[in-house]
C-alpha atoms as a PDB file:
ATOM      1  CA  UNK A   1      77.565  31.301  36.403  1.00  0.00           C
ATOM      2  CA  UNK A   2      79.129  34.180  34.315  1.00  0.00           C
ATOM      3  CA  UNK A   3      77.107  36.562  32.510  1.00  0.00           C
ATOM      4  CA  UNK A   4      77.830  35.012  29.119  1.00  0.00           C
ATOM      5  CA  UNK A   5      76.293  31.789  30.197  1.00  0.00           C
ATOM      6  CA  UNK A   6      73.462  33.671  31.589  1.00  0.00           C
ATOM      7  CA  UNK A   7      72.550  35.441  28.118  1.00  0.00           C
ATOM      8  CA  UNK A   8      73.143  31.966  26.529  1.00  0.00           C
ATOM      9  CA  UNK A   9      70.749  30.459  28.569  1.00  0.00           C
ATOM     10  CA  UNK A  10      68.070  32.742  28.399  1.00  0.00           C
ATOM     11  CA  UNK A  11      68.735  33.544  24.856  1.00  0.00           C
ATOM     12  CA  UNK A  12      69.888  36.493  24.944  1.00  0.00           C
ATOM     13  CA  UNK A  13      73.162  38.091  22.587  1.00  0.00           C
ATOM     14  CA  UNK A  14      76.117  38.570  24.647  1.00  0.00           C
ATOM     15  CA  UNK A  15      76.664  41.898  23.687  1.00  0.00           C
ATOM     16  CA  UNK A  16      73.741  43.322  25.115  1.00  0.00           C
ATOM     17  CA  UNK A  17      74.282  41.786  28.784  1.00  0.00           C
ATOM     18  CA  UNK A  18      77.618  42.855  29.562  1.00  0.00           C
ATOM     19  CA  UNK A  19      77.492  43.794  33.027  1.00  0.00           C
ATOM     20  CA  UNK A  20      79.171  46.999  34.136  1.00  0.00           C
ATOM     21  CA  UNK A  21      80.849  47.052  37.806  1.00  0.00           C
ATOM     22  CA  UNK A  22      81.177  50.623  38.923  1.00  0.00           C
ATOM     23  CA  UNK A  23      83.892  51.100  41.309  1.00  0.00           C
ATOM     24  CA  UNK A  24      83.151  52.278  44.995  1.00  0.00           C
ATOM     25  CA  UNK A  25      83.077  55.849  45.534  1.00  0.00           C
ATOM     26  CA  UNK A  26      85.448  56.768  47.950  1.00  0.00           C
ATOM     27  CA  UNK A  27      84.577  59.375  50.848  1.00  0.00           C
ATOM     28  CA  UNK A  28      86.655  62.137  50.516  1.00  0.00           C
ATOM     29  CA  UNK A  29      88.300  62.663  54.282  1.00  0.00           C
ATOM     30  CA  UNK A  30      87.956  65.901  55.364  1.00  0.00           C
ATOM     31  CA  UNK A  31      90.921  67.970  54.529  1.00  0.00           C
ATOM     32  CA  UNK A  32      91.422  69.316  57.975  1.00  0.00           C
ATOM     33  CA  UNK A  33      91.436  65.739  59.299  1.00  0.00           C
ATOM     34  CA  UNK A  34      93.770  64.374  56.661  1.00  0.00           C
ATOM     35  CA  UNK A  35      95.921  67.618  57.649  1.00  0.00           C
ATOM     36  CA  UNK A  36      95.802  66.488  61.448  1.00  0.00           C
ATOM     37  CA  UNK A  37      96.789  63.111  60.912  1.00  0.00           C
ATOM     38  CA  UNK A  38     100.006  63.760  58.906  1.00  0.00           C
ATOM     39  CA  UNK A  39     100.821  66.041  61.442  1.00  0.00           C
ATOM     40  CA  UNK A  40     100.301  63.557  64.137  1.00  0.00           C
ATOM     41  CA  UNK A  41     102.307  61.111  62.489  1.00  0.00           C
ATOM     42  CA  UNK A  42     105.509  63.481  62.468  1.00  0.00           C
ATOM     43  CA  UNK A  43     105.336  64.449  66.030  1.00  0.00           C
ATOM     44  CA  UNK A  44     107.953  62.708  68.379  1.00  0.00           C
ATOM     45  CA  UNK A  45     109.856  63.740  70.956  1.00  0.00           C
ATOM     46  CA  UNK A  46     114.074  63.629  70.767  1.00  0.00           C
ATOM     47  CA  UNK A  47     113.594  59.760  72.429  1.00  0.00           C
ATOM     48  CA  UNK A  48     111.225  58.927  69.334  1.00  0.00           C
ATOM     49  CA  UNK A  49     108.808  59.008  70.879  1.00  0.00           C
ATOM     50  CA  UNK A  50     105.087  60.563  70.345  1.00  0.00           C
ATOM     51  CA  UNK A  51     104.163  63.291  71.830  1.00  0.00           C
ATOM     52  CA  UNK A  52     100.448  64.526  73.175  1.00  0.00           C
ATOM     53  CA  UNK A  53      98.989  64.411  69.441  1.00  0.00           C
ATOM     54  CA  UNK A  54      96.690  67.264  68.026  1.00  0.00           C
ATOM     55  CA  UNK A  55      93.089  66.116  68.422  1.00  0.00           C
ATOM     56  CA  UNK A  56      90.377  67.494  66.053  1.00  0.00           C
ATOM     57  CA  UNK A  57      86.784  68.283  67.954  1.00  0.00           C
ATOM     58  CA  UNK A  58      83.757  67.175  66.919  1.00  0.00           C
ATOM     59  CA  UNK A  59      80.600  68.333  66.207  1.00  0.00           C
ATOM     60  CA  UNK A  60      82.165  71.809  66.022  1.00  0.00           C
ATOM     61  CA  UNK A  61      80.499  74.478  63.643  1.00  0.00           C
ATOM     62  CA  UNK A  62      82.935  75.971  61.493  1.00  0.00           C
ATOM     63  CA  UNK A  63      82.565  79.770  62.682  1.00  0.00           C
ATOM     64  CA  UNK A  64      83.096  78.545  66.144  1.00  0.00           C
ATOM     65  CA  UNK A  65      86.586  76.828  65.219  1.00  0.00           C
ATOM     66  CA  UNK A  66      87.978  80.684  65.576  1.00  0.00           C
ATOM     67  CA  UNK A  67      90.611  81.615  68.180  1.00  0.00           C
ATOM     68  CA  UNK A  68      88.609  81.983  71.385  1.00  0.00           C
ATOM     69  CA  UNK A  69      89.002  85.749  73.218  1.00  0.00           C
ATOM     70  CA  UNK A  70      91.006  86.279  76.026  1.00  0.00           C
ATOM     71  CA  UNK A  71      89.175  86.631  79.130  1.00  0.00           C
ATOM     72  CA  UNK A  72      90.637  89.812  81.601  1.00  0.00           C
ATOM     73  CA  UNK A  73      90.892  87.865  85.154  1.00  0.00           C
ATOM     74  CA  UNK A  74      90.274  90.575  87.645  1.00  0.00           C
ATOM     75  CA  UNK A  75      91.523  89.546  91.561  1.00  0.00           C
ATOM     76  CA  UNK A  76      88.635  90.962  93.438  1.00  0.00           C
ATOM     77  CA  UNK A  77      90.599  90.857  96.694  1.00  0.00           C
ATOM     78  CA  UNK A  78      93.567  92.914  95.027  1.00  0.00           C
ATOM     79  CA  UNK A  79      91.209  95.611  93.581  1.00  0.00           C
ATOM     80  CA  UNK A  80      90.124  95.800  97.169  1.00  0.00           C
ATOM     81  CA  UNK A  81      93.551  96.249  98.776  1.00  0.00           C
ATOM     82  CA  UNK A  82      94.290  98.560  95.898  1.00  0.00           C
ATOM     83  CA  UNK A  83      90.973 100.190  96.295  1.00  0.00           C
ATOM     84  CA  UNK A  84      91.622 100.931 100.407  1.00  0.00           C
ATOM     85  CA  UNK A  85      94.767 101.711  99.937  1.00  0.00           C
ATOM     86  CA  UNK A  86      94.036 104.680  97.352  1.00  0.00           C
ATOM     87  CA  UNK A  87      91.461 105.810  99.932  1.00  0.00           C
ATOM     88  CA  UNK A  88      94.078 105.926 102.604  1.00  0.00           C
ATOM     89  CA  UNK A  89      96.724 107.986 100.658  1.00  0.00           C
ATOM     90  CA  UNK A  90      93.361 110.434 100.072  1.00  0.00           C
ATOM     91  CA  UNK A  91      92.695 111.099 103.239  1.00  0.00           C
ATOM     92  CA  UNK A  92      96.137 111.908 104.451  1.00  0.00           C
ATOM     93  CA  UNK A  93      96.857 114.356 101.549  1.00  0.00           C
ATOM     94  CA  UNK A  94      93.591 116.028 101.894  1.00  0.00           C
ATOM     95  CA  UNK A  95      93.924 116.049 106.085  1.00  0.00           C
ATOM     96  CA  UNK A  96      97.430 118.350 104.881  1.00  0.00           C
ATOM     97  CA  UNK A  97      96.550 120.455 102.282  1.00  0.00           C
ATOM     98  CA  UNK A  98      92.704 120.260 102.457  1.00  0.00           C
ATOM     99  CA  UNK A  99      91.445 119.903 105.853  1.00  0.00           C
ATOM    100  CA  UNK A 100      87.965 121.090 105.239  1.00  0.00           C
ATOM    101  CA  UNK A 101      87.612 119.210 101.692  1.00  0.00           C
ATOM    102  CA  UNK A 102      84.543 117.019 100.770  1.00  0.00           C
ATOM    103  CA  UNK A 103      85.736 113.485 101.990  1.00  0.00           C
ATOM    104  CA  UNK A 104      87.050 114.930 105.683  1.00  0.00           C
ATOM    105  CA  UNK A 105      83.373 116.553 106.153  1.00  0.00           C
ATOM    106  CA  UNK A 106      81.941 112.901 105.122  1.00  0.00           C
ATOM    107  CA  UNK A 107      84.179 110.980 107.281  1.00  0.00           C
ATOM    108  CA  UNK A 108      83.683 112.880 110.616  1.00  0.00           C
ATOM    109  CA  UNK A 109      80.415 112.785 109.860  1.00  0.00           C
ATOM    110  CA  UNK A 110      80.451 108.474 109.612  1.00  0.00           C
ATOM    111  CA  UNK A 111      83.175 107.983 112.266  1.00  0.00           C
ATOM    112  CA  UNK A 112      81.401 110.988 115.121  1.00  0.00           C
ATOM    113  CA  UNK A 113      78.531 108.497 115.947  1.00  0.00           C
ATOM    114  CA  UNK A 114      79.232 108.891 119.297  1.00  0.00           C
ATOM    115  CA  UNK A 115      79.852 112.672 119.071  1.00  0.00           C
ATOM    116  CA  UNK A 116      77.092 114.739 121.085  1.00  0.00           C
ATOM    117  CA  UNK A 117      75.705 117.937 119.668  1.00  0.00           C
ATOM    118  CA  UNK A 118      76.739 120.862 120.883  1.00  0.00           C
ATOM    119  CA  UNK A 119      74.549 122.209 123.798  1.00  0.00           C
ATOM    120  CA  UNK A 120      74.523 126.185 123.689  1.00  0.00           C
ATOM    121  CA  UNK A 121      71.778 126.829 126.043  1.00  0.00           C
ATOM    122  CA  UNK A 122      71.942 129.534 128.537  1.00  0.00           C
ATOM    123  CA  UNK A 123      71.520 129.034 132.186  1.00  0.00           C
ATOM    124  CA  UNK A 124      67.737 131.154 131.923  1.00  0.00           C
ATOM    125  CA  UNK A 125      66.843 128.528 129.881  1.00  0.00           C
ATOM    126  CA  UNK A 126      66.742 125.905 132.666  1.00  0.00           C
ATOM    127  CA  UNK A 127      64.584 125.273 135.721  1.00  0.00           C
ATOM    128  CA  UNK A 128      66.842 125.806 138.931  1.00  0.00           C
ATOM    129  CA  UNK A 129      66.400 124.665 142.146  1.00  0.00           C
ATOM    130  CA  UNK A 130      67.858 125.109 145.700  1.00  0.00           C
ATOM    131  CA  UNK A 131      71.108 123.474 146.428  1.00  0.00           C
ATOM    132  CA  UNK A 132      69.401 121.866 149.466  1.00  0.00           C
ATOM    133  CA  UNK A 133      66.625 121.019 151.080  1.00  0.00           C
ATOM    134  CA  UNK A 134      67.117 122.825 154.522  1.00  0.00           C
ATOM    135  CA  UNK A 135      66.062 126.440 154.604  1.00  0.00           C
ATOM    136  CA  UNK A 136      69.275 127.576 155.474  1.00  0.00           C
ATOM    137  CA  UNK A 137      71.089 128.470 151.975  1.00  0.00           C
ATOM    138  CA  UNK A 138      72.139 131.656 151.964  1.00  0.00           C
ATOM    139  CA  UNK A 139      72.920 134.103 148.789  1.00  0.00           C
ATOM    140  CA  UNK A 140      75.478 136.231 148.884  1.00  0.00           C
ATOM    141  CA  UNK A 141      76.675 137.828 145.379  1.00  0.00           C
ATOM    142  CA  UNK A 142      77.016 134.664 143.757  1.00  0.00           C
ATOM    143  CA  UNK A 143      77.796 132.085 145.980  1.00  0.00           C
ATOM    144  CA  UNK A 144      74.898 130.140 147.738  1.00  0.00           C
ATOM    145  CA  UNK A 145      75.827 128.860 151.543  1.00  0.00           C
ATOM    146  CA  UNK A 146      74.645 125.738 153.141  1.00  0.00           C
ATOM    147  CA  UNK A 147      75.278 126.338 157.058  1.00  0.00           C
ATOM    148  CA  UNK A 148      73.885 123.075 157.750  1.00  0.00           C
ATOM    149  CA  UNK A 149      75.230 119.978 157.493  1.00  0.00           C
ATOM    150  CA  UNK A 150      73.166 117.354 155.000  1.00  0.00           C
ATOM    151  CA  UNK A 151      72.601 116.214 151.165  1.00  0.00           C
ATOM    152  CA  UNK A 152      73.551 118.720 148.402  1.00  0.00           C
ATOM    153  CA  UNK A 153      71.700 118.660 145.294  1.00  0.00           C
ATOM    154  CA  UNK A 154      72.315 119.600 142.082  1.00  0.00           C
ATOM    155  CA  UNK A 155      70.693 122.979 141.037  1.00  0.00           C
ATOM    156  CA  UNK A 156      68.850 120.869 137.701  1.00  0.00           C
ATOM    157  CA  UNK A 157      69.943 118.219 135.423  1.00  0.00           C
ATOM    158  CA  UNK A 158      73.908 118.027 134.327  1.00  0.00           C
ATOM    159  CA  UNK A 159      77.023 115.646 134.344  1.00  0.00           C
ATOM    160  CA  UNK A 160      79.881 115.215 136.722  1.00  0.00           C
ATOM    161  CA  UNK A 161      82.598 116.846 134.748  1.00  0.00           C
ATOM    162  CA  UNK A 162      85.012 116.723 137.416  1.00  0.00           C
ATOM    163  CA  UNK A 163      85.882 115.897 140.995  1.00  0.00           C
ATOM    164  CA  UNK A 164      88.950 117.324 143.214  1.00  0.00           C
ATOM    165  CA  UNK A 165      89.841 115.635 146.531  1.00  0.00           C
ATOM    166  CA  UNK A 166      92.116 117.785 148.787  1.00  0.00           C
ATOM    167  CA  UNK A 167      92.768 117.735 152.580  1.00  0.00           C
ATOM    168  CA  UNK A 168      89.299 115.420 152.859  1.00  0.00           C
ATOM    169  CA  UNK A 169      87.435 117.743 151.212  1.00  0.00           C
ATOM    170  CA  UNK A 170      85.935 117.431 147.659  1.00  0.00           C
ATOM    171  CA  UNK A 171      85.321 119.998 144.820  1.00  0.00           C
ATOM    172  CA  UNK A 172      82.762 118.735 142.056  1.00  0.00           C
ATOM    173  CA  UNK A 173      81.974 120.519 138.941  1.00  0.00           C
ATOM    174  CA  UNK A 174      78.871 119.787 136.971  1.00  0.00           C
ATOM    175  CA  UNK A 175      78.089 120.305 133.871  1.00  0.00           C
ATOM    176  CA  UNK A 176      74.652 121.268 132.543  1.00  0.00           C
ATOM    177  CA  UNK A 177      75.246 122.504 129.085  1.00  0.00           C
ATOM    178  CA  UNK A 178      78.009 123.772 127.155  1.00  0.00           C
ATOM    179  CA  UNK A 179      78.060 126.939 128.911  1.00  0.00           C
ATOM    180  CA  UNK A 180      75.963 126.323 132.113  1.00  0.00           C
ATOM    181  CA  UNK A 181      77.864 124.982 134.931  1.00  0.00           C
ATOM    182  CA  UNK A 182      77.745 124.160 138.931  1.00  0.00           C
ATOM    183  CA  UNK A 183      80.651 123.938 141.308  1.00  0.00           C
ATOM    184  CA  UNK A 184      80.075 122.666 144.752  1.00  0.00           C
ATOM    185  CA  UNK A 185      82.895 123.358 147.114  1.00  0.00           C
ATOM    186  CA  UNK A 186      83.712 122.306 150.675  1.00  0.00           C
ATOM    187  CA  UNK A 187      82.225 118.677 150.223  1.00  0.00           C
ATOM    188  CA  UNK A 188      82.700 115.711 152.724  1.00  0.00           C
ATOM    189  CA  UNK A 189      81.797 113.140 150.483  1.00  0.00           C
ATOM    190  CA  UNK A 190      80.892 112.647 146.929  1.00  0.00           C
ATOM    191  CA  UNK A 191      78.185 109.690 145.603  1.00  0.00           C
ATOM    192  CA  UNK A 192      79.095 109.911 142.150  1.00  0.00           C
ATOM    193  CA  UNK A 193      82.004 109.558 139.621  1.00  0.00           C
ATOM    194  CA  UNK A 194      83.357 111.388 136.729  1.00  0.00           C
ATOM    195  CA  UNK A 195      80.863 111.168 133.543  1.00  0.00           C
ATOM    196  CA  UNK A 196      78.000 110.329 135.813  1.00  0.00           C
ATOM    197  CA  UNK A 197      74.351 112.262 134.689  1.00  0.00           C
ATOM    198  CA  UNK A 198      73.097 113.831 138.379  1.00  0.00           C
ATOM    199  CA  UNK A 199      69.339 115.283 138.822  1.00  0.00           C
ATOM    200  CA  UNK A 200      68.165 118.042 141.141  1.00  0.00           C
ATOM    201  CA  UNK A 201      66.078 115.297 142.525  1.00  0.00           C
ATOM    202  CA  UNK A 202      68.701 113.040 144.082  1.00  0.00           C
ATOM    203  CA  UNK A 203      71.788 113.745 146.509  1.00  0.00           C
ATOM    204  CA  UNK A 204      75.551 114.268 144.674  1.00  0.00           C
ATOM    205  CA  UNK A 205      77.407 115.014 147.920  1.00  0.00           C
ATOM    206  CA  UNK A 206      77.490 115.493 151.726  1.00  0.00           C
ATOM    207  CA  UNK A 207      78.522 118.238 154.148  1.00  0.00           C
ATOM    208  CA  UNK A 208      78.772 117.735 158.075  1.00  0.00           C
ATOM    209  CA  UNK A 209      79.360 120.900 158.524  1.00  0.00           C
ATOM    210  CA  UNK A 210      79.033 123.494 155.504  1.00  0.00           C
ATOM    211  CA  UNK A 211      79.866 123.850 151.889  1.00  0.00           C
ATOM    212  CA  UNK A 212      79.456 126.267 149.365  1.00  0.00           C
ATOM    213  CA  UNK A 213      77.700 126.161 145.575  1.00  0.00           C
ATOM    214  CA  UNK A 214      78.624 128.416 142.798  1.00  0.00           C
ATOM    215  CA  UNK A 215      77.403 128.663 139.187  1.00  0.00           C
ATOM    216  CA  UNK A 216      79.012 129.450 135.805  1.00  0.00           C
ATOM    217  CA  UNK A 217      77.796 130.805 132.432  1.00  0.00           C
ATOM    218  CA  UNK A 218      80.936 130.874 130.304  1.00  0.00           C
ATOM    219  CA  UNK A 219      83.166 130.874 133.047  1.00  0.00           C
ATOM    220  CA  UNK A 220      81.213 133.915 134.727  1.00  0.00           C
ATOM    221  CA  UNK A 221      79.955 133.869 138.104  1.00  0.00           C
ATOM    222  CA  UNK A 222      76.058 134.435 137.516  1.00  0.00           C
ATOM    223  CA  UNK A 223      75.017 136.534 140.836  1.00  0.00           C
ATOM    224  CA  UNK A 224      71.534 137.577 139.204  1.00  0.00           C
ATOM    225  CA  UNK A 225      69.160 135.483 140.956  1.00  0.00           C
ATOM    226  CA  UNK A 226      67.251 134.757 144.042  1.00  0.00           C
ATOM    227  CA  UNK A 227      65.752 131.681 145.786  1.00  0.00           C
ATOM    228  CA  UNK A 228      62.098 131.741 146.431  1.00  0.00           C
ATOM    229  CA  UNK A 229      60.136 128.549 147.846  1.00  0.00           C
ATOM    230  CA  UNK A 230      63.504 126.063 147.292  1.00  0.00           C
ATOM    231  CA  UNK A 231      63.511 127.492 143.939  1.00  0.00           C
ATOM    232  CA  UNK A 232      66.031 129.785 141.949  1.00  0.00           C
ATOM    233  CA  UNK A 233      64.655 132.646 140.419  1.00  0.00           C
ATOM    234  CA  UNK A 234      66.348 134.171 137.434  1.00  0.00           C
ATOM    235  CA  UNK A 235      66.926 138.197 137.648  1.00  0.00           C
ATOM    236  CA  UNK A 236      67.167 140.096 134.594  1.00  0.00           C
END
């Protein structure tokens, strides 16, 4: 039924029941998109044909669309090769021209764990014994005489510093400090090695026959003393 019928059925004048048929509003495309897809459309490749097409994202807020920064990649394991060998190229110019600089002080100081103080003490300073346990020793300016054969014993605590074998006889020096030092000379036979700790209290070497025992305070033969009661007595 058209609308003219419809007024003429109800009564109604035409004129005043004309219907009016708006036309569909379009929705506008989004110029960006519309952009986009004409671009799209003329990318091909010389063959014809398309190419990997320019894709718009979604749900992307306008002030985000901006050209993202460029991140700085750093290689960690470079900066540490670079890093070491800086430090390396240090050292060596400041070992030439700088031996006493900052960083040399540090790295003795990191790499001299094993490093023992220095031991200054003077042979007063320690409690000496006899060389032996017989009570023939004799003292003669300096050098202390065992006529009988048996054990010698260091005079107190020290380290083997060295040992000299020569027609079947040995030499050992000990070592008590820095500047305090034994020799025993004349020696059949010695029980302990190079670097060894010795105390006054157990055997380093044997004589059959006899041997002599000397000691040193910076390379000084020390004849200021006296044995009293298997002990040494210090003379000032």
């Amino acid at each position: 039924m058209s609308g003219g019928e419809y007024a003429e059925m109800i009564e109604i004048p035409v004129s005043t029941c004309e219907m009016v048929v708006l036309p569909k509003k379009r929705k506008k495309k989004n110029l960006r998109k519309r952009v986009i897809q004409k671009v799209n459309k003329s990318l091909k490749n010389e063959d014809n044909t398309p190419i990997e097409q320019v894709v718009e994202p979604e749900n992307v807020k306008e002030e985000e669309k901006t050209e993202p920064k460029k991140k700085f990649s750093f290689d960690i394991i470079s900066a540490q090769v670079v890093a070491i060998f800086v430090l390396i190229v240090t050292i060596m110019v400041t070992n030439i021209f700088w031996e006493d600089s900052g960083i040399n002080t540090l790295l003795k100081g990191v790499f001299a764990n094993d490093a023992q103080t220095e031991d200054t003490r003077e042979y007063y300073e320690f409690q000496a014994f006899a060389p032996s346990k017989a009570s023939q020793v004799e003292v003669e300016k300096g050098v202390m005489t065992v006529s009988s054969g048996g054990s010698i014993y260091a005079p107190c605590l020290g380290v083997i510093d060295e040992i000299i074998e020569g027609d079947g006889k040995y030499t050992v020096t000990i070592s008590h400090s820095d500047r305090f030092k034994t020799i025993i000379r004349n020696a059949d036979y010695a029980y302990f090695d190079v670097g060894e700790t010795v105390y006054e209290a157990v055997p380093v070497c044997f004589s059959g026959d006899s041997c002599e025992v000397l000691m040193y305070n910076d390379n000084t033969l020390l004849t200021n003393y006296t044995i009293a009661d298997g002990s040494i007595v210090w003379q000032s």
